[in-house]
Protein backbone atom coordinates (compact mmCIF):
# COMPACT_ATOMS: atom_id res chain seq x y z
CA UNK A 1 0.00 0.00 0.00
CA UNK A 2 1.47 3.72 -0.80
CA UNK A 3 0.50 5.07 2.38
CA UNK A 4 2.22 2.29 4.19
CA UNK A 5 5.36 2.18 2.08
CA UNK A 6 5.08 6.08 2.23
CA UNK A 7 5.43 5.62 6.14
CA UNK A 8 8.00 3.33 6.30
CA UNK A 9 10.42 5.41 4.10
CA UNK A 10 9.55 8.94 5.94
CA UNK A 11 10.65 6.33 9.08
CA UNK A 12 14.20 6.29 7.20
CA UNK A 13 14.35 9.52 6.73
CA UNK A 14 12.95 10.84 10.59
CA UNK A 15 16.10 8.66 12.06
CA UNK A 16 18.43 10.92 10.06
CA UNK A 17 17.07 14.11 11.04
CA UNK A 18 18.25 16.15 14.36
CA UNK A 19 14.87 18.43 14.39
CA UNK A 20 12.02 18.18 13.68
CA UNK A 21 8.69 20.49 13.74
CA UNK A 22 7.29 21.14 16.68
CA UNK A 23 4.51 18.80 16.36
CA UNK A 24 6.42 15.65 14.95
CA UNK A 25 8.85 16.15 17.94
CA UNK A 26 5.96 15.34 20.81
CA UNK A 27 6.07 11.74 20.31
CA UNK A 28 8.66 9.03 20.49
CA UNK A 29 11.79 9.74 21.31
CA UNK A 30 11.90 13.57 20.38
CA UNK A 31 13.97 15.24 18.19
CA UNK A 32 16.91 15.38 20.00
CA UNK A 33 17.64 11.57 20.02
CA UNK A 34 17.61 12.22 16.29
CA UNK A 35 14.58 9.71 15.69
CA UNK A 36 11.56 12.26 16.04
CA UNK A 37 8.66 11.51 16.73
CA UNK A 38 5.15 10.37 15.27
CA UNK A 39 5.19 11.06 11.28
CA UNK A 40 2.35 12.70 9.46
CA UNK A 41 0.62 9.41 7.74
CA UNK A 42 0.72 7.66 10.94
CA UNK A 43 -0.79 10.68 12.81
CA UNK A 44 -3.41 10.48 10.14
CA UNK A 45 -4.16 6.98 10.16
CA UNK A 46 -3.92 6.42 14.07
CA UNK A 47 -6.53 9.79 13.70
CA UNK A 48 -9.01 8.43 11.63
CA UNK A 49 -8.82 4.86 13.42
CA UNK A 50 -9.80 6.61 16.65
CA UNK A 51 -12.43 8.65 15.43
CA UNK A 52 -14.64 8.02 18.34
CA UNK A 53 -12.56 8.00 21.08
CA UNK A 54 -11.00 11.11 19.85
CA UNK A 55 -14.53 13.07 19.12
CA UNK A 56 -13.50 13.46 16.30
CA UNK A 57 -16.61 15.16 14.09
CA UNK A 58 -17.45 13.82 10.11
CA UNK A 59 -16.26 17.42 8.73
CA UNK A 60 -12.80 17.34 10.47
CA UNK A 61 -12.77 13.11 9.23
CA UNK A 62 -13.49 14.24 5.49
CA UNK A 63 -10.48 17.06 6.15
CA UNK A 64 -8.46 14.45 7.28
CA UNK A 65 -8.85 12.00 4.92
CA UNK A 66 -8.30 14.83 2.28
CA UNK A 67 -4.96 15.64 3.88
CA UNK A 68 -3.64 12.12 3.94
CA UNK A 69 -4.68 11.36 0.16
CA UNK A 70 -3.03 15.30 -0.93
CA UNK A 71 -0.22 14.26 1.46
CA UNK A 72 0.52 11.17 -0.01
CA UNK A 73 0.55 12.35 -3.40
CA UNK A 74 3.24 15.28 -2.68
CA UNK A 75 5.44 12.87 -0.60
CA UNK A 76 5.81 9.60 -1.80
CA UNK A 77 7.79 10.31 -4.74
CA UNK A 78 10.21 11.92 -2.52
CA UNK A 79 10.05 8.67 -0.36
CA UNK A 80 10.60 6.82 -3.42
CA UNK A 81 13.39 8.93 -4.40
CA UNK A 82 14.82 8.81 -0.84
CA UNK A 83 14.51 4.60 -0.92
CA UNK A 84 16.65 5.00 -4.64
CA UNK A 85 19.71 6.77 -2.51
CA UNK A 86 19.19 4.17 0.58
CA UNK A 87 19.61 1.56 -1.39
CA UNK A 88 22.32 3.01 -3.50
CA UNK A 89 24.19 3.52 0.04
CA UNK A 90 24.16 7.62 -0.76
CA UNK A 91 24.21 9.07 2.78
CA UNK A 92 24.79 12.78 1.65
CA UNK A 93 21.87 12.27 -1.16
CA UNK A 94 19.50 11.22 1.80
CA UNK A 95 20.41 13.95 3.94
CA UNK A 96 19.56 16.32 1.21
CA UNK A 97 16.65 14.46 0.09
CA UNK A 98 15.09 14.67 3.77
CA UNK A 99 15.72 18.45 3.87
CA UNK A 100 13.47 18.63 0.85
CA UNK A 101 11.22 15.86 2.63
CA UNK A 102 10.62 18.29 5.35
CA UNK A 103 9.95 21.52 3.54
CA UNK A 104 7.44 19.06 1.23
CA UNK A 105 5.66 17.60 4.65
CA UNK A 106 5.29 21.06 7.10
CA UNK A 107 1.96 22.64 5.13
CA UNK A 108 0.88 19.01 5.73
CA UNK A 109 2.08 19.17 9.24
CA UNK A 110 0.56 22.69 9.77
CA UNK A 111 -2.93 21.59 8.23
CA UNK A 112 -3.12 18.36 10.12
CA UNK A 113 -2.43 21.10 13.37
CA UNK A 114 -5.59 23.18 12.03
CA UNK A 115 -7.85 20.02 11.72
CA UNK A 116 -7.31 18.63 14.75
CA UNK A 117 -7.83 20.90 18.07
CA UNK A 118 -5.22 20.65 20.40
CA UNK A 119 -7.02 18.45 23.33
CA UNK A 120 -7.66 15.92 20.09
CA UNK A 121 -3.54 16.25 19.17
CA UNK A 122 -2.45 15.51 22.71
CA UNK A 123 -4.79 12.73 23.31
CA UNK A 124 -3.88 10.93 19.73
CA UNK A 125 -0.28 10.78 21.52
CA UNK A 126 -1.93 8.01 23.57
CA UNK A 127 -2.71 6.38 20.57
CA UNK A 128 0.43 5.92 18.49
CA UNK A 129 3.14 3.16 19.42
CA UNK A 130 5.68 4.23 21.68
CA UNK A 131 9.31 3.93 20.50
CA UNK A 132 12.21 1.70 22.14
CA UNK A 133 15.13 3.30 23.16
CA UNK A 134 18.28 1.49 23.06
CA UNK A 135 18.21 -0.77 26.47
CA UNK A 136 14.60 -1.13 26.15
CA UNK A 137 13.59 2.26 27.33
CA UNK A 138 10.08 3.43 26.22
């Protein structure tokens, strides 16, 4: 599935990254440990899989499920891209190509923000899987 592959690959390019924006860097292991946190098409999914529990209404579902289809679209052939230079072992291409990966994803970021109020963002947290540290730390 794109969305799936799309995650995986922004995955890759999250662990190479030492900040992130202020709402990727809530989750996980935070921006400092270099791994960020939640990405955008899990956010969505996890979102739209807890519609209930997060109140979330129909309009803000429809806006959601807009944002993850325009999302997708814009970002995985960057992700595609980004697999080409991981598999071709270019370090310095993929550090480039995720500096263009996060320009491309923050109007996604900042519309998923205005979708979702900020009691709904905070409780999604509870929602996503947590991330294992090195020695097992959550």
């Amino acid at each position: 599935m794109r969305i799936a592959s799309t995650v995986v690959m922004l995955g890759t390019a999250i662990m190479l990254s030492a900040a992130t924006t202020p709402l990727l860097a809530q989750g996980g292991g935070g921006a400092r440990g270099g791994f960020g946190g939640p990405r955008l098409q899990q956010m969505v999914a996890t979102a739209v899989g807890h519609q209930g529990e997060l109140s979330i209404t129909d309009e803000q579902m429809l806006l959601l499920n807009a944002l993850g289809e325009d999302a997708d679209s814009v970002l995985a052939p960057l992700t595609d891209e980004m697999q080409v230079l991981r598999e071709a072992g270019n370090r310095g291409g993929m550090r480039e190509m995720f500096t263009h990966l996060q320009r491309a994803e923050a109007p996604f970021v900042e519309r998923f923000e205005e979708i979702l109020s900020e009691e709904q963002r905070t409780a999604l947290l509870e929602f996503l899987p947590r991330r294992r540290r090195p020695g097992g730390q959550v």
